[in-house]
PDB file of N, CA and C in Angstrom:
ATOM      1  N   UNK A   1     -49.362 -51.886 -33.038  1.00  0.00           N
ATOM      2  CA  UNK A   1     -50.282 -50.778 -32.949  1.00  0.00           C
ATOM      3  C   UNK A   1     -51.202 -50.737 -34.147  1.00  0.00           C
ATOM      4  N   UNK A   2     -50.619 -51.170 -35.211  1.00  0.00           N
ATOM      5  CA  UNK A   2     -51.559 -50.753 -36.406  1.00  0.00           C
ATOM      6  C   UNK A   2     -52.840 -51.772 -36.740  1.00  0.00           C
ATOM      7  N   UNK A   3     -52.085 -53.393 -36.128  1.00  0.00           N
ATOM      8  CA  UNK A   3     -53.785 -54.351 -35.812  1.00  0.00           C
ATOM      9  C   UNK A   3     -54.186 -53.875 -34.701  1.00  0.00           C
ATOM     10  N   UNK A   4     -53.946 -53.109 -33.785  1.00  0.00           N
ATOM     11  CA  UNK A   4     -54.768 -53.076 -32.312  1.00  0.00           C
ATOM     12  C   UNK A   4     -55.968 -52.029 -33.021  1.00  0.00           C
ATOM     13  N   UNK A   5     -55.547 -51.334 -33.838  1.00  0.00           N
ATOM     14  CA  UNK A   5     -56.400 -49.955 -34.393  1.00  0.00           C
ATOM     15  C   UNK A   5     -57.122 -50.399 -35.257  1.00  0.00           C
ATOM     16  N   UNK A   6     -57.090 -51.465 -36.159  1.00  0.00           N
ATOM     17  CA  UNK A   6     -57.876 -52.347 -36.930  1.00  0.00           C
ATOM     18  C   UNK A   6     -58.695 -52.916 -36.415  1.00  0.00           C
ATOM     19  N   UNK A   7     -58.302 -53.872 -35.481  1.00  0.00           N
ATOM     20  CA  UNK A   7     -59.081 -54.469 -34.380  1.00  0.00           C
ATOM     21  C   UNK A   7     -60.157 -54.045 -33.726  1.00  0.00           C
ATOM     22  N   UNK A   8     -59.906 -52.473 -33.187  1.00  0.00           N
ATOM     23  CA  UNK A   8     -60.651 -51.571 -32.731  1.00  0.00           C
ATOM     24  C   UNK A   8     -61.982 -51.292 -33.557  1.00  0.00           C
ATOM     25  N   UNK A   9     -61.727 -51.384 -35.091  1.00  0.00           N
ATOM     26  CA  UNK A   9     -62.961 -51.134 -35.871  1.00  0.00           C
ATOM     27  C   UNK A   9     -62.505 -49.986 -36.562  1.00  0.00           C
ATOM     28  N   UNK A  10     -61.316 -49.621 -35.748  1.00  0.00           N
ATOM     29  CA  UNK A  10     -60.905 -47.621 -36.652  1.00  0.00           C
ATOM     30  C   UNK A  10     -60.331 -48.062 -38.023  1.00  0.00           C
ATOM     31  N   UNK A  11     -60.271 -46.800 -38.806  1.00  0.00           N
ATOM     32  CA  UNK A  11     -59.391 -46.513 -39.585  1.00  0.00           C
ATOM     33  C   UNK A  11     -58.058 -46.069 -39.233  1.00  0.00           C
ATOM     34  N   UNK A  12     -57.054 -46.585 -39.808  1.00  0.00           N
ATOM     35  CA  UNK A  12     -56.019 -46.752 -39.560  1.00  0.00           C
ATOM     36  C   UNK A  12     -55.403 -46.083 -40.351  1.00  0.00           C
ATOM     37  N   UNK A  13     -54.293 -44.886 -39.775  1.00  0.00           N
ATOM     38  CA  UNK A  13     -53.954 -44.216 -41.122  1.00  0.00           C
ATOM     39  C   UNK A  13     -52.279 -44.195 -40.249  1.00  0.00           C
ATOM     40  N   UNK A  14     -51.270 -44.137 -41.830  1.00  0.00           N
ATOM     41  CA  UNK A  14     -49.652 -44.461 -40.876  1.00  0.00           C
ATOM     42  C   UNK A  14     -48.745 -44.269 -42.318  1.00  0.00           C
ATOM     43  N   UNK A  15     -47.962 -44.154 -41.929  1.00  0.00           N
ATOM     44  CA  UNK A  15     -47.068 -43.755 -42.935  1.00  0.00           C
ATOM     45  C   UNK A  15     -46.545 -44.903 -43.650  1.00  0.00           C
ATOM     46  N   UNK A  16     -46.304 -44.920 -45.005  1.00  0.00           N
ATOM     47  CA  UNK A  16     -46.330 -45.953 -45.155  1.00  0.00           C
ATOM     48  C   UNK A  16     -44.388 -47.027 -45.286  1.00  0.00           C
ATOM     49  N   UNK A  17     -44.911 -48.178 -44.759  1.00  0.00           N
ATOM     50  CA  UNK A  17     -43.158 -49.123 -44.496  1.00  0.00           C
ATOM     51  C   UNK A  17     -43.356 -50.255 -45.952  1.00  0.00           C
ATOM     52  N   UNK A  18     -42.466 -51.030 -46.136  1.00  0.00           N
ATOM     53  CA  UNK A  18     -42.716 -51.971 -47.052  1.00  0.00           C
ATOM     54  C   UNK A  18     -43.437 -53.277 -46.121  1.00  0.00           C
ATOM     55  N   UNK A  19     -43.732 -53.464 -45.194  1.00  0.00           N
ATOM     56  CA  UNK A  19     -44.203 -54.036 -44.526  1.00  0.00           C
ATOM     57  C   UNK A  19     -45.876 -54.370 -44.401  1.00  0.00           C
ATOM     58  N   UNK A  20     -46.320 -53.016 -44.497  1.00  0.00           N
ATOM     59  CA  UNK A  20     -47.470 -52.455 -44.538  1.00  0.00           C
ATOM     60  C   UNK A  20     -48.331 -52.457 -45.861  1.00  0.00           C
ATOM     61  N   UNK A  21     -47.158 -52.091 -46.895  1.00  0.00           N
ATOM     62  CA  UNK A  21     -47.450 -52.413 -48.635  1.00  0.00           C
ATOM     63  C   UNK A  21     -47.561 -53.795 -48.929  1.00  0.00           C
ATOM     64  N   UNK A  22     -47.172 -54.402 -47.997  1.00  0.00           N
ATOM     65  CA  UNK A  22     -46.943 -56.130 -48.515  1.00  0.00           C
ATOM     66  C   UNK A  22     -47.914 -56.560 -47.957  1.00  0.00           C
ATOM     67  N   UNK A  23     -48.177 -56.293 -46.856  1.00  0.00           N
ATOM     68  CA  UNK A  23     -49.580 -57.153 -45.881  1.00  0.00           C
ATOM     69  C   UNK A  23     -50.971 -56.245 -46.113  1.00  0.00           C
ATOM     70  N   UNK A  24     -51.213 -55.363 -46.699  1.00  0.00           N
ATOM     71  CA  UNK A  24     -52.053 -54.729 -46.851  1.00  0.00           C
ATOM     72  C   UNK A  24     -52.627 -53.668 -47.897  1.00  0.00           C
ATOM     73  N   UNK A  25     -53.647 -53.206 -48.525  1.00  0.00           N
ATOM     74  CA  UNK A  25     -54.161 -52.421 -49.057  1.00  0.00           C
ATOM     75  C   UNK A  25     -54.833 -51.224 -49.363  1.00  0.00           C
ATOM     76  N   UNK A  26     -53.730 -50.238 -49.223  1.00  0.00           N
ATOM     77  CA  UNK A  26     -53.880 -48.872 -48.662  1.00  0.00           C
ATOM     78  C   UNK A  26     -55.474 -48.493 -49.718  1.00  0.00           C
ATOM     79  N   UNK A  27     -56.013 -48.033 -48.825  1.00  0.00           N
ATOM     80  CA  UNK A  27     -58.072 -47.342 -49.109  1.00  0.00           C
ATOM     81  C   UNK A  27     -58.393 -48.460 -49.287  1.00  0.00           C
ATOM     82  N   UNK A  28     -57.875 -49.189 -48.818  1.00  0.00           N
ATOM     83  CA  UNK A  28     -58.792 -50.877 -48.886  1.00  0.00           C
ATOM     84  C   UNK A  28     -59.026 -51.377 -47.047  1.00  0.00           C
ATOM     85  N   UNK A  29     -58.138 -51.558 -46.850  1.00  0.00           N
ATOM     86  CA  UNK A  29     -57.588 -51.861 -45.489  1.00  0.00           C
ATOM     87  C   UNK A  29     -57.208 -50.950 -44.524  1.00  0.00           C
ATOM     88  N   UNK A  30     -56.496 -50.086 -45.049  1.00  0.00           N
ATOM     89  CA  UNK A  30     -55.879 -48.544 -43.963  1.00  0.00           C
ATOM     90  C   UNK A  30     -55.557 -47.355 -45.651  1.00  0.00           C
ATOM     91  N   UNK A  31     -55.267 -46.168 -44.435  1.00  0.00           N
ATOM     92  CA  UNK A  31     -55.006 -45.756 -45.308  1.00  0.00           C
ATOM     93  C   UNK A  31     -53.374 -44.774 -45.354  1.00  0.00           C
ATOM     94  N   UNK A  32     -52.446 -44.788 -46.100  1.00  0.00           N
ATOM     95  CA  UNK A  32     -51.013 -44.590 -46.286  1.00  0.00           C
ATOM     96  C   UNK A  32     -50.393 -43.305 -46.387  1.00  0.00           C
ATOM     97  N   UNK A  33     -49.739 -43.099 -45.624  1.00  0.00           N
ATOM     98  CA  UNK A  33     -48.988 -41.572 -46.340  1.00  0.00           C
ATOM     99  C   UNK A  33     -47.479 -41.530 -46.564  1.00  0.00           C
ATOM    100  N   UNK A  34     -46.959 -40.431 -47.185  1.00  0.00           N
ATOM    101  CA  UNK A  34     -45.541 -40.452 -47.228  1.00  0.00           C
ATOM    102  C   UNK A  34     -45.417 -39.600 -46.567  1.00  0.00           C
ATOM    103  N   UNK A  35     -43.829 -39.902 -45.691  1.00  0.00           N
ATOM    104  CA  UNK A  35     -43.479 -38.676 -45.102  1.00  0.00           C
ATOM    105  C   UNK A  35     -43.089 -37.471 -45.683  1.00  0.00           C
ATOM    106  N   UNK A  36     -42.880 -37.636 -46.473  1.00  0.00           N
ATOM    107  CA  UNK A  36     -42.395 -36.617 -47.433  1.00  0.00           C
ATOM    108  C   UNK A  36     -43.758 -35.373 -48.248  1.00  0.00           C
ATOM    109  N   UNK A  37     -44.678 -36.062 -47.563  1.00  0.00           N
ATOM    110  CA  UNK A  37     -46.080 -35.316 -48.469  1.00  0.00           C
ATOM    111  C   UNK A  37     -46.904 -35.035 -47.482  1.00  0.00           C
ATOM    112  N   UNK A  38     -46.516 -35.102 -46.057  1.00  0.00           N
ATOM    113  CA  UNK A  38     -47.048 -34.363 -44.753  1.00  0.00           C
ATOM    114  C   UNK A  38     -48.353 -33.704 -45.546  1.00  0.00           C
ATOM    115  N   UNK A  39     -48.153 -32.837 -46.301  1.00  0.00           N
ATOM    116  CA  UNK A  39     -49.081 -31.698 -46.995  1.00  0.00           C
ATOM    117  C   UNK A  39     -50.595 -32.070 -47.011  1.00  0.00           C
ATOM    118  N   UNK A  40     -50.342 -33.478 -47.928  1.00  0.00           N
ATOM    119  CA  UNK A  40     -51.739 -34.369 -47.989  1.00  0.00           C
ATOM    120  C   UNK A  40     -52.777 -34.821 -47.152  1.00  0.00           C
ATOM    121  N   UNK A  41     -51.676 -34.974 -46.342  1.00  0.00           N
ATOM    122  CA  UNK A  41     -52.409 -35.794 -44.884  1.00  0.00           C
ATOM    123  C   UNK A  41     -53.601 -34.779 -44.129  1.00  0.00           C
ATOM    124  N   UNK A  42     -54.039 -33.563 -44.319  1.00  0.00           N
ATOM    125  CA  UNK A  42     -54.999 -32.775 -43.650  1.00  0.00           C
ATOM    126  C   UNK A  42     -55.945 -33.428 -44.828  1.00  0.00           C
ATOM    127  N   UNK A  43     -56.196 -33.182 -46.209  1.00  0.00           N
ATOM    128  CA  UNK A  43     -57.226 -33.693 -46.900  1.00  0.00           C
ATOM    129  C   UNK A  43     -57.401 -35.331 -46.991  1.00  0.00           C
ATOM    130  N   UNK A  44     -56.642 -35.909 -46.693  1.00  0.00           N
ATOM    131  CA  UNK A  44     -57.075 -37.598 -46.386  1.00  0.00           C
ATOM    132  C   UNK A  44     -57.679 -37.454 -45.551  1.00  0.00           C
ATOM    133  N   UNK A  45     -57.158 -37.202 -44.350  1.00  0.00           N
ATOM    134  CA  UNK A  45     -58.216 -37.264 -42.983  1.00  0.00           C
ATOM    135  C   UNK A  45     -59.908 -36.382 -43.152  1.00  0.00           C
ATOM    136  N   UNK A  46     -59.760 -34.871 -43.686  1.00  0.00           N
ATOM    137  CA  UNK A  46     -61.285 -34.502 -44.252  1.00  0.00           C
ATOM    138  C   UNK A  46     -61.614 -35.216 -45.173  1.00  0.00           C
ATOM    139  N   UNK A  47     -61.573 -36.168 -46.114  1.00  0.00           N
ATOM    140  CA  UNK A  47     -61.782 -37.547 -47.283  1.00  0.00           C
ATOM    141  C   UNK A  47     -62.391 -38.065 -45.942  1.00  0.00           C
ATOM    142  N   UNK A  48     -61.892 -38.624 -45.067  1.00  0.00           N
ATOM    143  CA  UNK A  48     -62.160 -40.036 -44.280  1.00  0.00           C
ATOM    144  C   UNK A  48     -63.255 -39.701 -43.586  1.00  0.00           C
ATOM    145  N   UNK A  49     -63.414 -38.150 -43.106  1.00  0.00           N
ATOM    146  CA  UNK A  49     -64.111 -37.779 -41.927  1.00  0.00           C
ATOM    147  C   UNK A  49     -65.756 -37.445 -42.395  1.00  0.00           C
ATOM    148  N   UNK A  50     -65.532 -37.256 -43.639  1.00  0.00           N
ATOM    149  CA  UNK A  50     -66.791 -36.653 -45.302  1.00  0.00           C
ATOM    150  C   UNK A  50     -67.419 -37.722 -45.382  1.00  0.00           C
ATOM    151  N   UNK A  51     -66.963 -38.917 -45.715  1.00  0.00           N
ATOM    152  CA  UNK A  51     -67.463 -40.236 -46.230  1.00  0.00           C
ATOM    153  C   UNK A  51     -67.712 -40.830 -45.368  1.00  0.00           C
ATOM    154  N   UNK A  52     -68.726 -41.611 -44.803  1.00  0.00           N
ATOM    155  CA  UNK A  52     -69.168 -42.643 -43.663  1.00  0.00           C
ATOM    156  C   UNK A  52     -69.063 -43.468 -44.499  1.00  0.00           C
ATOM    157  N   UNK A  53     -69.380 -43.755 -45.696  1.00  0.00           N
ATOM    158  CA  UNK A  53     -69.518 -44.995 -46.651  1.00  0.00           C
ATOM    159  C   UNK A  53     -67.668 -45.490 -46.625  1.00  0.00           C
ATOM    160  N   UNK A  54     -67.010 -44.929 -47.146  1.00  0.00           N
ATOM    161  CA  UNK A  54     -66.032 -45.007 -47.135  1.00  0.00           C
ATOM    162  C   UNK A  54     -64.910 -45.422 -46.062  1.00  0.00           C
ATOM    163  N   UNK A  55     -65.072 -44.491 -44.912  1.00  0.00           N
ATOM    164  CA  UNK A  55     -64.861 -45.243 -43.733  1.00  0.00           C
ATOM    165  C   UNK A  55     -65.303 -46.504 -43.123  1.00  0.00           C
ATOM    166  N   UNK A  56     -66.340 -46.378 -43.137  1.00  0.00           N
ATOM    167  CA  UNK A  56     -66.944 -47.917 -42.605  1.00  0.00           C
ATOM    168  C   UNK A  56     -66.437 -49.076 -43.429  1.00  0.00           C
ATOM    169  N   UNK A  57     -66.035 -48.784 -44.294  1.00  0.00           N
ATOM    170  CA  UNK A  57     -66.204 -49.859 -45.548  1.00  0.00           C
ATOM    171  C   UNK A  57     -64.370 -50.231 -45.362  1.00  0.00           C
ATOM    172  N   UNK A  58     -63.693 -49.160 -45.306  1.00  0.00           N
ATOM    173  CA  UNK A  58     -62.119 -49.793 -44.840  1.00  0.00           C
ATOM    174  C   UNK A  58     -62.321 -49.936 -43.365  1.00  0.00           C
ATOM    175  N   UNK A  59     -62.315 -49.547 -42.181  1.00  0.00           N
ATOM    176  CA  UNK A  59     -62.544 -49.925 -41.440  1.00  0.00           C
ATOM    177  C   UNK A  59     -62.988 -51.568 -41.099  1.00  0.00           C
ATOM    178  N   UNK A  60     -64.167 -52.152 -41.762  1.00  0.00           N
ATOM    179  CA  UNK A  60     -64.719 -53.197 -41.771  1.00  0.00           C
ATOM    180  C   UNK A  60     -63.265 -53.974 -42.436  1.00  0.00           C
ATOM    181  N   UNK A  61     -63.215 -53.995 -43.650  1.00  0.00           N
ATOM    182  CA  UNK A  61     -62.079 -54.302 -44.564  1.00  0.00           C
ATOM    183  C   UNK A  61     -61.151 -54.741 -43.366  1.00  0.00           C
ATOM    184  N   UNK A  62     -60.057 -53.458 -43.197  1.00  0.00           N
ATOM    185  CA  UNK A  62     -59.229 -53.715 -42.269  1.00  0.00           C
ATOM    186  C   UNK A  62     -59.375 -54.282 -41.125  1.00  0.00           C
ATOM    187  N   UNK A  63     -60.644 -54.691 -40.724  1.00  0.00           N
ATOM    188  CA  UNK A  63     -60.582 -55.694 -39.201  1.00  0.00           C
ATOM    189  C   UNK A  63     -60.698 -57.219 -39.735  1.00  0.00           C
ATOM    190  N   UNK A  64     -61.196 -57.540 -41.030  1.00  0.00           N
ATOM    191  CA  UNK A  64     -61.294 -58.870 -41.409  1.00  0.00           C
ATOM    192  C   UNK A  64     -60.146 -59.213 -41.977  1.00  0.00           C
ATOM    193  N   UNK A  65     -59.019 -58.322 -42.278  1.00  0.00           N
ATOM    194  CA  UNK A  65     -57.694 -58.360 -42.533  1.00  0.00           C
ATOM    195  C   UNK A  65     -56.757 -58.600 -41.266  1.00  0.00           C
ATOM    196  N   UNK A  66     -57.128 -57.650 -40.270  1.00  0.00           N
ATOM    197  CA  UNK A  66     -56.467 -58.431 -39.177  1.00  0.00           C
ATOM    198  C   UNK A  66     -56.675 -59.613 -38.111  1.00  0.00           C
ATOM    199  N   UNK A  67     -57.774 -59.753 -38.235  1.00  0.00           N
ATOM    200  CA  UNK A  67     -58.445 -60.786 -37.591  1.00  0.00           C
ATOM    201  C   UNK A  67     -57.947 -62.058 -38.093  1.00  0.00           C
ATOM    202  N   UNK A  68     -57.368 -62.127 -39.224  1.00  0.00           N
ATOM    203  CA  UNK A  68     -57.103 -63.105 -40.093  1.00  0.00           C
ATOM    204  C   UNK A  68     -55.181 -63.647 -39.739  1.00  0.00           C
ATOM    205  N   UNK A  69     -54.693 -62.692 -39.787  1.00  0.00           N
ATOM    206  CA  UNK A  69     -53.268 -62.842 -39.446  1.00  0.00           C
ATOM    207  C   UNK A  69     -52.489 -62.154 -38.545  1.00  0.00           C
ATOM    208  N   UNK A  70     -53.187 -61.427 -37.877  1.00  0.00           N
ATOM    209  CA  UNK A  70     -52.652 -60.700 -36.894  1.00  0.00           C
ATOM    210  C   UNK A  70     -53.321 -60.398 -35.238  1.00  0.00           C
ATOM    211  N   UNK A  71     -53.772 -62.162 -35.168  1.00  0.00           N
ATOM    212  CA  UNK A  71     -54.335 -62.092 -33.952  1.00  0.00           C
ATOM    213  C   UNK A  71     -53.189 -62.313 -32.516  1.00  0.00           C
ATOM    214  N   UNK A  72     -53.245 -62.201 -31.562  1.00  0.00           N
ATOM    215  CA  UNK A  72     -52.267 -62.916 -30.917  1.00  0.00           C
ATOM    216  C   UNK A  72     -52.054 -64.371 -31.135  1.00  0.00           C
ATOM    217  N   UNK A  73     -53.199 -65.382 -31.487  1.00  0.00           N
ATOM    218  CA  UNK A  73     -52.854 -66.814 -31.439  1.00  0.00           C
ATOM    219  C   UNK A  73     -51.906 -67.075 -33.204  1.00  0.00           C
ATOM    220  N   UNK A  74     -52.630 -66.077 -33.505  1.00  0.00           N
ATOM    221  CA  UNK A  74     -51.961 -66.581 -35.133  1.00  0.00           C
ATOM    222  C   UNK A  74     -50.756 -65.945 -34.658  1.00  0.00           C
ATOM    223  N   UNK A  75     -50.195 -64.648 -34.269  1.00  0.00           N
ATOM    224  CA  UNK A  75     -48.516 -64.848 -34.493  1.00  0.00           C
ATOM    225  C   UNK A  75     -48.101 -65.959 -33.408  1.00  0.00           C
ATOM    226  N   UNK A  76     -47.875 -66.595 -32.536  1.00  0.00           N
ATOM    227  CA  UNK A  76     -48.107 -67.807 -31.571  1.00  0.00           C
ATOM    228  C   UNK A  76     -47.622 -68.499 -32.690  1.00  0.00           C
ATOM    229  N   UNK A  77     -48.833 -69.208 -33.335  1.00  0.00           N
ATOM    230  CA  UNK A  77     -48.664 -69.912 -34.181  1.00  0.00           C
ATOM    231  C   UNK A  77     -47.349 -69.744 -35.347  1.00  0.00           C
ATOM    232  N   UNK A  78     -47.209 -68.896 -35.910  1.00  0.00           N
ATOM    233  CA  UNK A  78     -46.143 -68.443 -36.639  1.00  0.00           C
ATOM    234  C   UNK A  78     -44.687 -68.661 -35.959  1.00  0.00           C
ATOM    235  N   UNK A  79     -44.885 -68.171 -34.742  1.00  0.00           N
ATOM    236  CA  UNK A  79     -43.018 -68.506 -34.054  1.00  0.00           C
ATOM    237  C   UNK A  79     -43.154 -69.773 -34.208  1.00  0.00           C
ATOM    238  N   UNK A  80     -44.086 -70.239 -33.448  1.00  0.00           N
ATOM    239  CA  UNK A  80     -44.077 -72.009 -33.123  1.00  0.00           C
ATOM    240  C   UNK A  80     -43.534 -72.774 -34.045  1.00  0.00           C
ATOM    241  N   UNK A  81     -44.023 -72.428 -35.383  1.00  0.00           N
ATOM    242  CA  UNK A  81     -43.612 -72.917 -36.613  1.00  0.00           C
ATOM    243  C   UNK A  81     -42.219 -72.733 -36.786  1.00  0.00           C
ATOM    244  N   UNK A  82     -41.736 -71.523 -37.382  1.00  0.00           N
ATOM    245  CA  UNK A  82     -40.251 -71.041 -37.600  1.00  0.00           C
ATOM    246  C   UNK A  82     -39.759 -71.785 -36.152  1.00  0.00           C
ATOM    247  N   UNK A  83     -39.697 -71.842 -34.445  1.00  0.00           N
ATOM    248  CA  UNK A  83     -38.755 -72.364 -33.973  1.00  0.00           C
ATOM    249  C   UNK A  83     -38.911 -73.921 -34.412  1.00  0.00           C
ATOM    250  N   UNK A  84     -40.148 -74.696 -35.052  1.00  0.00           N
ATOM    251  CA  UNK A  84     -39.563 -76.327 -34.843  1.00  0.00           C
ATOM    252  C   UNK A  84     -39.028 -76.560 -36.390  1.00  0.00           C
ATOM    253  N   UNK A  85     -38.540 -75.432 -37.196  1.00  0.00           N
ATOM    254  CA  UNK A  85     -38.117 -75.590 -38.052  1.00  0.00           C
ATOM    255  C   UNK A  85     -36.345 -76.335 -37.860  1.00  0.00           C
TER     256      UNK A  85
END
């Protein structure tokens, strides 16, 4: 879900996993929250919704990030590998 929303061109906003910290760059690529800070999350989203510069600019970011490793042929490619290991 979170490359399909990249993909899309959106901003991508999700709580954040170590998964997400490792493959990506929160206000770079998407942008992160804790569950624990629910609170925040109304002023990130008015941040995101204020700034066109800003949005566009992760948005863009985050689709040349997924386009890159998170296409369907690239994970393909990735099993393919690990099974002829």
């Amino acid at each position: 879900r979170i490359a399909n929303i990249m993909l899309s061109g959106a901003v991508c906003l999700s709580d954040e996993t170590t998964y997400l910290r490792e493959h990506f760059k929160d206000g770079e690529d998407l942008r992160l929250f804790e569950l624990d800070k629910l609170n925040e999350l109304p002023d990130m989203i008015k941040i995101l919704l204020k700034d066109d510069d800003l949005r566009m600019n992760i948005a863009r970011k985050a689709y040349n990030a997924a386009s890159v490793e998170h296409i369907w042929d690239e994970k393909a490619k990735q099993v393919l590998e690990l099974i002829s290991k």
